[in-house]
PDB file of N, CA and C in Angstrom:
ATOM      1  N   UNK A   1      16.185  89.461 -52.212  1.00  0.00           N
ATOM      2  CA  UNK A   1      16.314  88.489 -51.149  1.00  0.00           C
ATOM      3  C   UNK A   1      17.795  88.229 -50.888  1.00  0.00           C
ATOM      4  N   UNK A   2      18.267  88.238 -50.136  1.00  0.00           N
ATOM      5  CA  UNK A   2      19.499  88.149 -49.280  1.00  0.00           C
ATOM      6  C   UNK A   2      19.220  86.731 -49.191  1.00  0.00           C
ATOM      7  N   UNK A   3      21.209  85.954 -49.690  1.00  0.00           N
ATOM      8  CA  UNK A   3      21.466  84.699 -49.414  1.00  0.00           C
ATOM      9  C   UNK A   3      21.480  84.577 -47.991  1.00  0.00           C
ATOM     10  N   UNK A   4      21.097  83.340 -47.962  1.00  0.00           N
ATOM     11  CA  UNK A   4      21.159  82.219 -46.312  1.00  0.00           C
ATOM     12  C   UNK A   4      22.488  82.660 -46.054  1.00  0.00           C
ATOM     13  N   UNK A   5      22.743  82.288 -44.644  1.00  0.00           N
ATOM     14  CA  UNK A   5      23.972  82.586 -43.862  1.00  0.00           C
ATOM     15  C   UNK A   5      24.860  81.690 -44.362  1.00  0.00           C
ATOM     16  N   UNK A   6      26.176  81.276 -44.548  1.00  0.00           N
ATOM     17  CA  UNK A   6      27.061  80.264 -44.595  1.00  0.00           C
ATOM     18  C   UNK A   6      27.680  79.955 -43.632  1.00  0.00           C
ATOM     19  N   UNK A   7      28.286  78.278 -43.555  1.00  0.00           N
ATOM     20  CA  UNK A   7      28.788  78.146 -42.721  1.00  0.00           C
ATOM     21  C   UNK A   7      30.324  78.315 -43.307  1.00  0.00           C
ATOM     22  N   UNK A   8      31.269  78.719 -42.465  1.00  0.00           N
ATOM     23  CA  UNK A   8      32.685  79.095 -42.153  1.00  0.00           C
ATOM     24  C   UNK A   8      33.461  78.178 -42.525  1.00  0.00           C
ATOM     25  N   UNK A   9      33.211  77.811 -41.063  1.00  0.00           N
ATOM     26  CA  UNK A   9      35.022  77.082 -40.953  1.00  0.00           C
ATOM     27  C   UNK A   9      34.510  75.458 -41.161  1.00  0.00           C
ATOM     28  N   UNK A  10      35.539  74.875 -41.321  1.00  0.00           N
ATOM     29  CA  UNK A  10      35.657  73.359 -41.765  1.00  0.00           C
ATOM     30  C   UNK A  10      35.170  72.664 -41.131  1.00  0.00           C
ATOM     31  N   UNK A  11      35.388  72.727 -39.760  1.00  0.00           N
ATOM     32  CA  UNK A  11      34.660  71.876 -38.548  1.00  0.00           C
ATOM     33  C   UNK A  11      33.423  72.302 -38.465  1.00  0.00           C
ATOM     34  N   UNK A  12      32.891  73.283 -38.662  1.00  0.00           N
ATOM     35  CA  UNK A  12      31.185  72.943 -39.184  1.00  0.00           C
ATOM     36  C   UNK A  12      31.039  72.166 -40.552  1.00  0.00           C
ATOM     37  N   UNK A  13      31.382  72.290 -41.729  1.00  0.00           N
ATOM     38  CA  UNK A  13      31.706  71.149 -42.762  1.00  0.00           C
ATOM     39  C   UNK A  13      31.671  70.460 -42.153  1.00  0.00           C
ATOM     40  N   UNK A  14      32.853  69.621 -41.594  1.00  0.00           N
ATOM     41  CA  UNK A  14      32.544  68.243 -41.028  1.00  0.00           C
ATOM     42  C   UNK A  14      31.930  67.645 -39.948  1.00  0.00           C
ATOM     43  N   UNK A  15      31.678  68.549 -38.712  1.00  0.00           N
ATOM     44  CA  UNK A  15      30.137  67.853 -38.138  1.00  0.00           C
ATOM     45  C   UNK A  15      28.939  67.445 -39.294  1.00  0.00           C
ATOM     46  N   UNK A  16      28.660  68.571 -40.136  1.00  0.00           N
ATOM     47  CA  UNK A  16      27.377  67.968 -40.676  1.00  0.00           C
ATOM     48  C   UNK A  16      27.489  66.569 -41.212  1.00  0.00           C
ATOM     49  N   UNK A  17      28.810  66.856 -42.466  1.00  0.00           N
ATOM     50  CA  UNK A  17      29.330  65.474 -43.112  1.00  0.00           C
ATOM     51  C   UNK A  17      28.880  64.415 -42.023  1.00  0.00           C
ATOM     52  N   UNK A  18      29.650  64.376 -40.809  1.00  0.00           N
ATOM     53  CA  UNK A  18      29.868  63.433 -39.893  1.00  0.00           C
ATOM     54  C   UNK A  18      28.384  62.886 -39.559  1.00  0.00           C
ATOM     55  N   UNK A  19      27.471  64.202 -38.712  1.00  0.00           N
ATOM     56  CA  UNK A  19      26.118  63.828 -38.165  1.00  0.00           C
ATOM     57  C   UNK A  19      24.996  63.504 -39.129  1.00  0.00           C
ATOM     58  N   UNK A  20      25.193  64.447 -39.961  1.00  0.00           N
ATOM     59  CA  UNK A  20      24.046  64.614 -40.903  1.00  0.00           C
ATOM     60  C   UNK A  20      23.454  63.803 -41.721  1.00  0.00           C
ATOM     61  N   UNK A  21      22.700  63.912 -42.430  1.00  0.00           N
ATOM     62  CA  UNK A  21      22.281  63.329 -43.190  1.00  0.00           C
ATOM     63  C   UNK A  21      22.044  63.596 -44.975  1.00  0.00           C
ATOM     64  N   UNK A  22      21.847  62.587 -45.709  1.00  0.00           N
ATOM     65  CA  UNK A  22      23.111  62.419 -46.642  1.00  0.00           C
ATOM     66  C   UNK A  22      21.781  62.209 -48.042  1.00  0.00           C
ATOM     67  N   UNK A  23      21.383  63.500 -48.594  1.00  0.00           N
ATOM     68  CA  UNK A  23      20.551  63.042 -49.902  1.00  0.00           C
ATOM     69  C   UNK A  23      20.983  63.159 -51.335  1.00  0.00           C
ATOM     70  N   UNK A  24      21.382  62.353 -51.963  1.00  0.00           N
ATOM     71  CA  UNK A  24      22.181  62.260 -53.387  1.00  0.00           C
ATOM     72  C   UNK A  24      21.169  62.887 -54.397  1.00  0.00           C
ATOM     73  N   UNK A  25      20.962  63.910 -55.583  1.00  0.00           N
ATOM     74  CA  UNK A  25      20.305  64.069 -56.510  1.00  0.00           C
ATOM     75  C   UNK A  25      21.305  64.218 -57.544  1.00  0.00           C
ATOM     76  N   UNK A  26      20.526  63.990 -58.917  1.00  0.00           N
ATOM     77  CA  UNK A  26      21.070  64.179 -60.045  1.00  0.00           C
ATOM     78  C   UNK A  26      22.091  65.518 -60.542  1.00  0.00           C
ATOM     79  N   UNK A  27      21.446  66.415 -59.742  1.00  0.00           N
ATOM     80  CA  UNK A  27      22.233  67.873 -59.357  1.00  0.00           C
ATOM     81  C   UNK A  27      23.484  68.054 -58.444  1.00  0.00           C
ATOM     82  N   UNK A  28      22.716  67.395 -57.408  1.00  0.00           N
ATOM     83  CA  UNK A  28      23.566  67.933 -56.756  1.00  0.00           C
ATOM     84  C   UNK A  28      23.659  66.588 -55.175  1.00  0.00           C
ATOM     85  N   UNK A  29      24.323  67.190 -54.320  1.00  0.00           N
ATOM     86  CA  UNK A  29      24.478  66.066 -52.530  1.00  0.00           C
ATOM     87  C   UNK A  29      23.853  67.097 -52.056  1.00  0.00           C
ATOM     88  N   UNK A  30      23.088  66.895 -50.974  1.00  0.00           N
ATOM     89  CA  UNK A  30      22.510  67.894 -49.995  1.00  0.00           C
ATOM     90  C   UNK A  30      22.899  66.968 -48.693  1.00  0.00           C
ATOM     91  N   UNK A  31      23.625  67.828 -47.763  1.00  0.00           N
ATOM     92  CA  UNK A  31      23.817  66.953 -46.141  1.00  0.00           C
ATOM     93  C   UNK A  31      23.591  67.888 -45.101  1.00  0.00           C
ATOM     94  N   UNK A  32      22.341  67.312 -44.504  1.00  0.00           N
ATOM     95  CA  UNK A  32      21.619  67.921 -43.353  1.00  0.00           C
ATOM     96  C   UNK A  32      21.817  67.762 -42.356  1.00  0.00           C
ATOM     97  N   UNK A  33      22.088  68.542 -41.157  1.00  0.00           N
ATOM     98  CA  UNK A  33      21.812  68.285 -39.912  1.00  0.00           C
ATOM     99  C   UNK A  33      21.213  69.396 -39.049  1.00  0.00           C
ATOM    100  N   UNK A  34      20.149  68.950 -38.394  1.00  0.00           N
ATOM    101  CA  UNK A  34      19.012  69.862 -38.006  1.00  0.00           C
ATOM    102  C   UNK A  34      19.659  70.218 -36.711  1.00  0.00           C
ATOM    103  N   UNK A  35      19.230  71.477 -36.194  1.00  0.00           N
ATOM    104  CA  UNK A  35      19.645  71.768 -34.965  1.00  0.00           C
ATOM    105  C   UNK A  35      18.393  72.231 -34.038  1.00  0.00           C
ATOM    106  N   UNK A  36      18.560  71.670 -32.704  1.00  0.00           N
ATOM    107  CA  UNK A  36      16.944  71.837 -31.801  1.00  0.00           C
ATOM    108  C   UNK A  36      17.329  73.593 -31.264  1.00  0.00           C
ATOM    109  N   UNK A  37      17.336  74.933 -32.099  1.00  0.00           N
ATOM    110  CA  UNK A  37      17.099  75.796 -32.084  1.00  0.00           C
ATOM    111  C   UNK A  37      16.567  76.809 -33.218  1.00  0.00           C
ATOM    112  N   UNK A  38      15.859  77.847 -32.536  1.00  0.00           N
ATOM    113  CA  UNK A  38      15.012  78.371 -34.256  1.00  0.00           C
ATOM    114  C   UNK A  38      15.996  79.730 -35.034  1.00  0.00           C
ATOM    115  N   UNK A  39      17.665  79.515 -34.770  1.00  0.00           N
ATOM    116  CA  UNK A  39      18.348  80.430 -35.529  1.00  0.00           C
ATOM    117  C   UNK A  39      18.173  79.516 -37.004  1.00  0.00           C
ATOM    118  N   UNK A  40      18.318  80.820 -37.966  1.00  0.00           N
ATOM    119  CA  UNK A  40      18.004  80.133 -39.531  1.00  0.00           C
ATOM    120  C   UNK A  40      19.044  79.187 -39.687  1.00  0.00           C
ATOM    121  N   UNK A  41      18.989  78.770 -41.359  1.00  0.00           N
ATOM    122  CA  UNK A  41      19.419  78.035 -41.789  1.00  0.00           C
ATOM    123  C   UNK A  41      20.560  78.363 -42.025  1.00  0.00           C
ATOM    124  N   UNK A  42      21.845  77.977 -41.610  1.00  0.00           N
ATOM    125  CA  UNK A  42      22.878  78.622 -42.266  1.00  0.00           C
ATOM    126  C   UNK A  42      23.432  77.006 -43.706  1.00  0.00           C
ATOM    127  N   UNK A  43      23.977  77.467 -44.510  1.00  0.00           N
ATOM    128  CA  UNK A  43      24.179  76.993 -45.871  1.00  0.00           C
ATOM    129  C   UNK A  43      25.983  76.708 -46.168  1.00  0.00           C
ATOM    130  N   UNK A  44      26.432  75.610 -46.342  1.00  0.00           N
ATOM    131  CA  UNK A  44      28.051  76.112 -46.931  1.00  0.00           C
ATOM    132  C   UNK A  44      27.719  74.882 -48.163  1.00  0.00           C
ATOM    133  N   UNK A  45      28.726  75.253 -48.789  1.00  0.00           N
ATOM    134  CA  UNK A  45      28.807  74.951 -50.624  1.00  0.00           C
ATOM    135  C   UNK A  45      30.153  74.532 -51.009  1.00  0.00           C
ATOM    136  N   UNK A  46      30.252  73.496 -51.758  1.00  0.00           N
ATOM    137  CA  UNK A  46      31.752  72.658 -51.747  1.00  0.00           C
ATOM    138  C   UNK A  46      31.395  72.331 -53.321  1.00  0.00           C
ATOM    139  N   UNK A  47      32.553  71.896 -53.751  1.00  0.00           N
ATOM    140  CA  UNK A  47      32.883  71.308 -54.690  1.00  0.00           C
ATOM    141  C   UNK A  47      34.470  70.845 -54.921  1.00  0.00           C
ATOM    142  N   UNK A  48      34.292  69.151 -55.102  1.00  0.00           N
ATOM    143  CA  UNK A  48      35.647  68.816 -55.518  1.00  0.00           C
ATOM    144  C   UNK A  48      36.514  68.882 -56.733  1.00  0.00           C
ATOM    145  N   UNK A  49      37.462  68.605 -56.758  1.00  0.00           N
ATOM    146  CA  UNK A  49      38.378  68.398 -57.853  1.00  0.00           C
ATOM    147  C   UNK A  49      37.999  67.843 -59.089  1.00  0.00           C
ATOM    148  N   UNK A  50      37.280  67.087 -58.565  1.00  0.00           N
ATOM    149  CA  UNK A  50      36.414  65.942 -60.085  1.00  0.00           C
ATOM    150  C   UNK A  50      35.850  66.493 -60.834  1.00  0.00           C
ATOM    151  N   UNK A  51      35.276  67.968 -59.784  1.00  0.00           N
ATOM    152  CA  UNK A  51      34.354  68.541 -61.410  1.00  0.00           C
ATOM    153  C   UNK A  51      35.098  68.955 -62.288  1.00  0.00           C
ATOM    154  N   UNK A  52      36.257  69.795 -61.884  1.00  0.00           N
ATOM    155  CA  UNK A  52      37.380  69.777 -63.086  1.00  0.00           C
ATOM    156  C   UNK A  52      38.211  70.922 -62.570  1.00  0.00           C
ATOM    157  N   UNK A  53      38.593  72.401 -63.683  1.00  0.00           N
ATOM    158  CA  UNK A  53      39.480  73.214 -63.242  1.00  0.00           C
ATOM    159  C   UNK A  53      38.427  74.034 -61.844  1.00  0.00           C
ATOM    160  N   UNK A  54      38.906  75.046 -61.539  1.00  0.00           N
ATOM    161  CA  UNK A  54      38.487  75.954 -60.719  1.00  0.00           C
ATOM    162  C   UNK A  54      37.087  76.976 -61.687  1.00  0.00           C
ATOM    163  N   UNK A  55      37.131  77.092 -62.785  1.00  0.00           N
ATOM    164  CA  UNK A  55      36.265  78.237 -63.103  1.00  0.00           C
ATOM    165  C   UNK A  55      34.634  77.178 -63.203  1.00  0.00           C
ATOM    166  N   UNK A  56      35.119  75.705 -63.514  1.00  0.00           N
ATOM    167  CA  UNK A  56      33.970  74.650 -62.829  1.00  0.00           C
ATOM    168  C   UNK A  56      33.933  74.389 -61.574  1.00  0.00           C
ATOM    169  N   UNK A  57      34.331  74.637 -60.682  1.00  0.00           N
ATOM    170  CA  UNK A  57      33.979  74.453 -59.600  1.00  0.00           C
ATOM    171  C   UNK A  57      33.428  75.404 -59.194  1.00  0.00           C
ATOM    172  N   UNK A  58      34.179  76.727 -59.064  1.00  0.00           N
ATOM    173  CA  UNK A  58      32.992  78.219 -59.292  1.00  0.00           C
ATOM    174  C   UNK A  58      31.871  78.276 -59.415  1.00  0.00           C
ATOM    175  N   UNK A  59      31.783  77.684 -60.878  1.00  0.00           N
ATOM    176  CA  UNK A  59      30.294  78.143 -61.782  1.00  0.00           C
ATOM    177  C   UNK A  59      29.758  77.056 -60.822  1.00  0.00           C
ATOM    178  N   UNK A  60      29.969  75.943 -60.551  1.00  0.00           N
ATOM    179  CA  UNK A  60      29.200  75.126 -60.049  1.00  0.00           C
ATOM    180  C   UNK A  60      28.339  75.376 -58.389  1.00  0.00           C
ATOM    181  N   UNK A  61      29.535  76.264 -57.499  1.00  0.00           N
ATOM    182  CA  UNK A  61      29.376  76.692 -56.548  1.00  0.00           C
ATOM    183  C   UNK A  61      28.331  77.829 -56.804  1.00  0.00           C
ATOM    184  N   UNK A  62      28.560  78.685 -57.596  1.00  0.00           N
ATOM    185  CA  UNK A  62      27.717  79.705 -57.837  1.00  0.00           C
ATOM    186  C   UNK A  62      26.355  79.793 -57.979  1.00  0.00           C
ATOM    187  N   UNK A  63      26.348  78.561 -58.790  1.00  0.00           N
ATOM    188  CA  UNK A  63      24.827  77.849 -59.139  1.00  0.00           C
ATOM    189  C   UNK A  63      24.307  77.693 -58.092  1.00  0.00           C
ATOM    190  N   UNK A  64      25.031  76.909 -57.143  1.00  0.00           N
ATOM    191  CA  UNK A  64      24.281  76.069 -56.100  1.00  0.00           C
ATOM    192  C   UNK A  64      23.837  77.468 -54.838  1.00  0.00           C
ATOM    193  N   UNK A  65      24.694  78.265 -55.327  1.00  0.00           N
ATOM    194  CA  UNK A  65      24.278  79.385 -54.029  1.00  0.00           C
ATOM    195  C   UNK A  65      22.935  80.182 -54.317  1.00  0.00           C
ATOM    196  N   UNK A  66      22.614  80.168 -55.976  1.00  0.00           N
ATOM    197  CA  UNK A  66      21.663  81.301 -56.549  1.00  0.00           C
ATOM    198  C   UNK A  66      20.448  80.114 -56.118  1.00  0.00           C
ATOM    199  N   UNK A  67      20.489  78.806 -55.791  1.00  0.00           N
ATOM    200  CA  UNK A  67      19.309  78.043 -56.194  1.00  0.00           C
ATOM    201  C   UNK A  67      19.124  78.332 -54.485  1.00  0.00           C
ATOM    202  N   UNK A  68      19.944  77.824 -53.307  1.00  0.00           N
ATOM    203  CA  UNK A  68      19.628  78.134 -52.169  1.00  0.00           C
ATOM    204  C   UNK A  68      18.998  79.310 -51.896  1.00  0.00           C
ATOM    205  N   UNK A  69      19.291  80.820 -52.659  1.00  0.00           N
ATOM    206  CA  UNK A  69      19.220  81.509 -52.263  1.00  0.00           C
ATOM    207  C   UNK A  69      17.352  81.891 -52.581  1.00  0.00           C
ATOM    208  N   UNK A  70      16.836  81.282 -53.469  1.00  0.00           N
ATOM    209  CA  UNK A  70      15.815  81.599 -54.141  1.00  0.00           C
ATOM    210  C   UNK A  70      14.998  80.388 -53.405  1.00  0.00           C
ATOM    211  N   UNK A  71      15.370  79.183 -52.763  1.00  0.00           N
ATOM    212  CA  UNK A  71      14.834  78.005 -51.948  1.00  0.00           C
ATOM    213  C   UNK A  71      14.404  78.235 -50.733  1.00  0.00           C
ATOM    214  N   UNK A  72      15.507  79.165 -50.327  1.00  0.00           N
ATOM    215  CA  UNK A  72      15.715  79.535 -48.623  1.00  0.00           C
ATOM    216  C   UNK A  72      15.020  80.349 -48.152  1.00  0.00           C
ATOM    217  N   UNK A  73      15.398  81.507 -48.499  1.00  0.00           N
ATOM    218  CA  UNK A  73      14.913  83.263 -47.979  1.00  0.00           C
ATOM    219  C   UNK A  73      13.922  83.429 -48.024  1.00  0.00           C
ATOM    220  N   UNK A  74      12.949  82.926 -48.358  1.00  0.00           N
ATOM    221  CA  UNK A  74      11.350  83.309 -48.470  1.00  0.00           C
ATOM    222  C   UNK A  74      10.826  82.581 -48.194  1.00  0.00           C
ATOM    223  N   UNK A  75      10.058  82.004 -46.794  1.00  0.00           N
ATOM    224  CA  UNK A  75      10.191  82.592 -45.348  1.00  0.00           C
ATOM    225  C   UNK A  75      11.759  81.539 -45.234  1.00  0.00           C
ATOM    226  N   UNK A  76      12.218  82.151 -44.055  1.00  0.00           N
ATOM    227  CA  UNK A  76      13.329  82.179 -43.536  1.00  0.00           C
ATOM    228  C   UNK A  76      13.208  80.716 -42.609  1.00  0.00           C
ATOM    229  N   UNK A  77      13.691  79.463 -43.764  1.00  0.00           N
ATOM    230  CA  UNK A  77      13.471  78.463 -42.536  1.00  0.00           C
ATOM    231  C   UNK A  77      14.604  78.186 -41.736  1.00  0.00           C
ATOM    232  N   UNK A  78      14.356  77.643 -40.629  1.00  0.00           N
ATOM    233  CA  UNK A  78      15.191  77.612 -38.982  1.00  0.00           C
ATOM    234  C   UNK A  78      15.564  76.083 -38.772  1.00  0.00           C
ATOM    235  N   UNK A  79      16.893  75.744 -38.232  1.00  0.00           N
ATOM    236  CA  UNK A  79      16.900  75.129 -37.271  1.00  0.00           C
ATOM    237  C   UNK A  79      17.815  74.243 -37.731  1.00  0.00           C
ATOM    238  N   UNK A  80      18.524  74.548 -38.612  1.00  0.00           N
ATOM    239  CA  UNK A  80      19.209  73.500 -40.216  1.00  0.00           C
ATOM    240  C   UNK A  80      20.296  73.856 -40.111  1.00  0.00           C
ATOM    241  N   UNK A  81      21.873  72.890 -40.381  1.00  0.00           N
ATOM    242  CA  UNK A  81      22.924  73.306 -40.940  1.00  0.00           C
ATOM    243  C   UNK A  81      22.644  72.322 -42.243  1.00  0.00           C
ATOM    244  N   UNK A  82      23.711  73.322 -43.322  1.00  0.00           N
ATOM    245  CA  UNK A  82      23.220  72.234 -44.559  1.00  0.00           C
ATOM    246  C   UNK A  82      24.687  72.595 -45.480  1.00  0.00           C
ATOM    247  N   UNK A  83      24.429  71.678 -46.206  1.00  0.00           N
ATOM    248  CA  UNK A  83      26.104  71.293 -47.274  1.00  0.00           C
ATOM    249  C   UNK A  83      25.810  71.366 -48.519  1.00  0.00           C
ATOM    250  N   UNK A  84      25.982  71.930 -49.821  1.00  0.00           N
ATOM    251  CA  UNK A  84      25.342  71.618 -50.675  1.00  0.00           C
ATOM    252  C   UNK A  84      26.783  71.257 -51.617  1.00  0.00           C
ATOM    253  N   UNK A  85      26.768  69.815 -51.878  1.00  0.00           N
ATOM    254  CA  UNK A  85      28.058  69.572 -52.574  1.00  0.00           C
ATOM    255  C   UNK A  85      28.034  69.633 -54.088  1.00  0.00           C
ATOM    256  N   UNK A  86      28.607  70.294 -54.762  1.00  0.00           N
ATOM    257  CA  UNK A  86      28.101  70.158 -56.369  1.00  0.00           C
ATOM    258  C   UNK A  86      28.746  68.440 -56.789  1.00  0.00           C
ATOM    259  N   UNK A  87      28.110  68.185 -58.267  1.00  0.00           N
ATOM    260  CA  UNK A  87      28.335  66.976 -58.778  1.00  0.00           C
ATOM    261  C   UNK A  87      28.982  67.067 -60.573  1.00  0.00           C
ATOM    262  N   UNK A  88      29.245  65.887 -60.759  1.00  0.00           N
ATOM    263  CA  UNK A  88      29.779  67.029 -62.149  1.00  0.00           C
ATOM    264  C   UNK A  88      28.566  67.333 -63.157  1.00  0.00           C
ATOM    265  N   UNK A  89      27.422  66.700 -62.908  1.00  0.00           N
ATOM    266  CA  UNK A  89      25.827  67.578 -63.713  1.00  0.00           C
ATOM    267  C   UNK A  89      25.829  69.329 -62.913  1.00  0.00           C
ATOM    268  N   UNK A  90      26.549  69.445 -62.000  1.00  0.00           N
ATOM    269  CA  UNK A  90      25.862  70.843 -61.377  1.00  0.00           C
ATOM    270  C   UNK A  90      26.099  72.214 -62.261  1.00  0.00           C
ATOM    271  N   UNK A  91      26.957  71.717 -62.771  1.00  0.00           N
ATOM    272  CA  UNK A  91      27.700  73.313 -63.704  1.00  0.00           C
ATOM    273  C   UNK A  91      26.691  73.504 -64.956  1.00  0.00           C
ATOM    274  N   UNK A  92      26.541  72.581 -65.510  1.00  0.00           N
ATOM    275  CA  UNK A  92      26.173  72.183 -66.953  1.00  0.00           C
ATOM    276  C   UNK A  92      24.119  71.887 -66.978  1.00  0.00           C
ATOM    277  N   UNK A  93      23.445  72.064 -65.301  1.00  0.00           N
ATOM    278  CA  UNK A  93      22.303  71.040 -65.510  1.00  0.00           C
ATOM    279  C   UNK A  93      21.763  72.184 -65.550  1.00  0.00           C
ATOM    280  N   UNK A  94      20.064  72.407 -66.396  1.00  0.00           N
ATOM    281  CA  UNK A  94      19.018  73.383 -66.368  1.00  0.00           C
ATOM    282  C   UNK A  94      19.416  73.938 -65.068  1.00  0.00           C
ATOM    283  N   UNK A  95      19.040  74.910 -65.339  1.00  0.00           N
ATOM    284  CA  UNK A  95      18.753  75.739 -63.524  1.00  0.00           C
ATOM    285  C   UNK A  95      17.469  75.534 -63.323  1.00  0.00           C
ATOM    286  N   UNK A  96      16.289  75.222 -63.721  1.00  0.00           N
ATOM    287  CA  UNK A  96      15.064  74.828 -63.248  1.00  0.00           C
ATOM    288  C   UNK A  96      15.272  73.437 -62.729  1.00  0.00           C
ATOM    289  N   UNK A  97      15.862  72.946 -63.376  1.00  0.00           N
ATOM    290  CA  UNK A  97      15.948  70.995 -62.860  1.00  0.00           C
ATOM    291  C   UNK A  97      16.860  71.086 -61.315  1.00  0.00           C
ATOM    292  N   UNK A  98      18.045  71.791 -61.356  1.00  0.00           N
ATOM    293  CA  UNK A  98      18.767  71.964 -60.309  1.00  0.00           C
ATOM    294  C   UNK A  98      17.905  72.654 -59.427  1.00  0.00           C
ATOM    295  N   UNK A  99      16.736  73.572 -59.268  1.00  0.00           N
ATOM    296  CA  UNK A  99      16.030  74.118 -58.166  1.00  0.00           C
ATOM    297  C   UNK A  99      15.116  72.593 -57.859  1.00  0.00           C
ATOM    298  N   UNK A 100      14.609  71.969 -59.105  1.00  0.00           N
ATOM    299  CA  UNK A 100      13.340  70.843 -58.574  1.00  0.00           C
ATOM    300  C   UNK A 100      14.335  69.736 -57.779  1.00  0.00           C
ATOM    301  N   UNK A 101      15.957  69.956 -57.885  1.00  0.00           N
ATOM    302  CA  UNK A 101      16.744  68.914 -57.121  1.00  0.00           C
ATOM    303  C   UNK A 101      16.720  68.923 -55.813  1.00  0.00           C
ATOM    304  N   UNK A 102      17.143  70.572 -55.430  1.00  0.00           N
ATOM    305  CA  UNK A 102      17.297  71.283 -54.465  1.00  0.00           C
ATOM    306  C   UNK A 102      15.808  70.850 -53.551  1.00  0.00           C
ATOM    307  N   UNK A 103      14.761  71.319 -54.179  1.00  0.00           N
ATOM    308  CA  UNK A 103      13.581  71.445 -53.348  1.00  0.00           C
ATOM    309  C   UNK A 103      13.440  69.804 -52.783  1.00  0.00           C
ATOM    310  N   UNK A 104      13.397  68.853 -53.830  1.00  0.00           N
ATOM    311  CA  UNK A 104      12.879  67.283 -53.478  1.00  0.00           C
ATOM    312  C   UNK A 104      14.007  67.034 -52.066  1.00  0.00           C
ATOM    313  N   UNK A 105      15.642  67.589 -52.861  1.00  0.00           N
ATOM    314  CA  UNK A 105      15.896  67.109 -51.706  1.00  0.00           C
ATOM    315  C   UNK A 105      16.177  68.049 -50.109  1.00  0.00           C
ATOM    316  N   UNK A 106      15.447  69.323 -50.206  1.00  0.00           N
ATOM    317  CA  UNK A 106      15.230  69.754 -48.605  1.00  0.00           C
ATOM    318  C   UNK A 106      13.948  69.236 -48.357  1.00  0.00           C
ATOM    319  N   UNK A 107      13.453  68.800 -48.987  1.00  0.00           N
ATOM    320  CA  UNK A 107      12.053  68.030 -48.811  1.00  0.00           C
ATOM    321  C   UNK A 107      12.199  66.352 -47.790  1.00  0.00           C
ATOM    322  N   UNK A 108      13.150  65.597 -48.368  1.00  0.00           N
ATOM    323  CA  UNK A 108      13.506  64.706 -47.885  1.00  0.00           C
ATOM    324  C   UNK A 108      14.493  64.944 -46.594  1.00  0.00           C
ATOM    325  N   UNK A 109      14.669  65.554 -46.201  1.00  0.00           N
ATOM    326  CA  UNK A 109      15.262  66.217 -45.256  1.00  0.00           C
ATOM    327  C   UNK A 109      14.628  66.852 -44.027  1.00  0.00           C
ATOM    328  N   UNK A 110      13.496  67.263 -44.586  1.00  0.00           N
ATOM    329  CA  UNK A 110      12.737  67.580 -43.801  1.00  0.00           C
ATOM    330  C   UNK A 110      13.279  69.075 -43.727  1.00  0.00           C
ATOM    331  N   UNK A 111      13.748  69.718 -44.130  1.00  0.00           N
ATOM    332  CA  UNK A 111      14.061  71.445 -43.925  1.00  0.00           C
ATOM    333  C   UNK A 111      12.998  72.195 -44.479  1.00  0.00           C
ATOM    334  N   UNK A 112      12.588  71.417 -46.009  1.00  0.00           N
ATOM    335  CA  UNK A 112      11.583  73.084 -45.974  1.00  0.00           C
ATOM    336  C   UNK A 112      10.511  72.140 -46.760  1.00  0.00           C
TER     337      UNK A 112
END
């Protein structure tokens, strides 16, 4: 399965930040903003300074891309920009607990 599309540049980052909407989990931030067309979901992935050096922010990013990628792609849902911000549990949390984060919160979101 091929990862979700990402988003680019910054100013897609910050429309969503701006429009979107904003679900906190123990894992991880998820920030949604739906779009009224049926191109897929495209996905971008952040992490700040707080989690610590760079090879944590990585691993943390990395995580968060393998859980989208296994959330997303099968079927291919539409119509979503989405943010997935790591937290400092994201590097360090089960990878099963970080997918049941992921799912509750595209659930609350209404994406998938």
């Amino acid at each position: 399965m091929p990862p979700p599309p990402v988003l680019q540049r910054r100013a897609e980052f910050l429309r969503v930040a701006r429009d979107g909407r904003k679900i906190a989990m123990p894992g991880l931030v998820l920030q949604a903003l739906t779009r009224d067309d049926t191109r897929v979901v495209r996905v971008g992935y952040t992490a700040t300074r707080k989690l610590g050096g760079a090879v944590m922010r990585n691993r943390a990013k990395r995580r968060l891309r393998e859980a989208a990628r296994l959330l997303l792609s099968n079927p291919p849902e539409t119509g979503a920009d989405l943010v997935l911000v790591g937290r400092g549990t994201t590097a360090n949390r089960a990878f099963r607990a970080l997918l049941q984060d992921l799912a509750e919160a595209l659930r609350r979101a209404g994406v998938a």
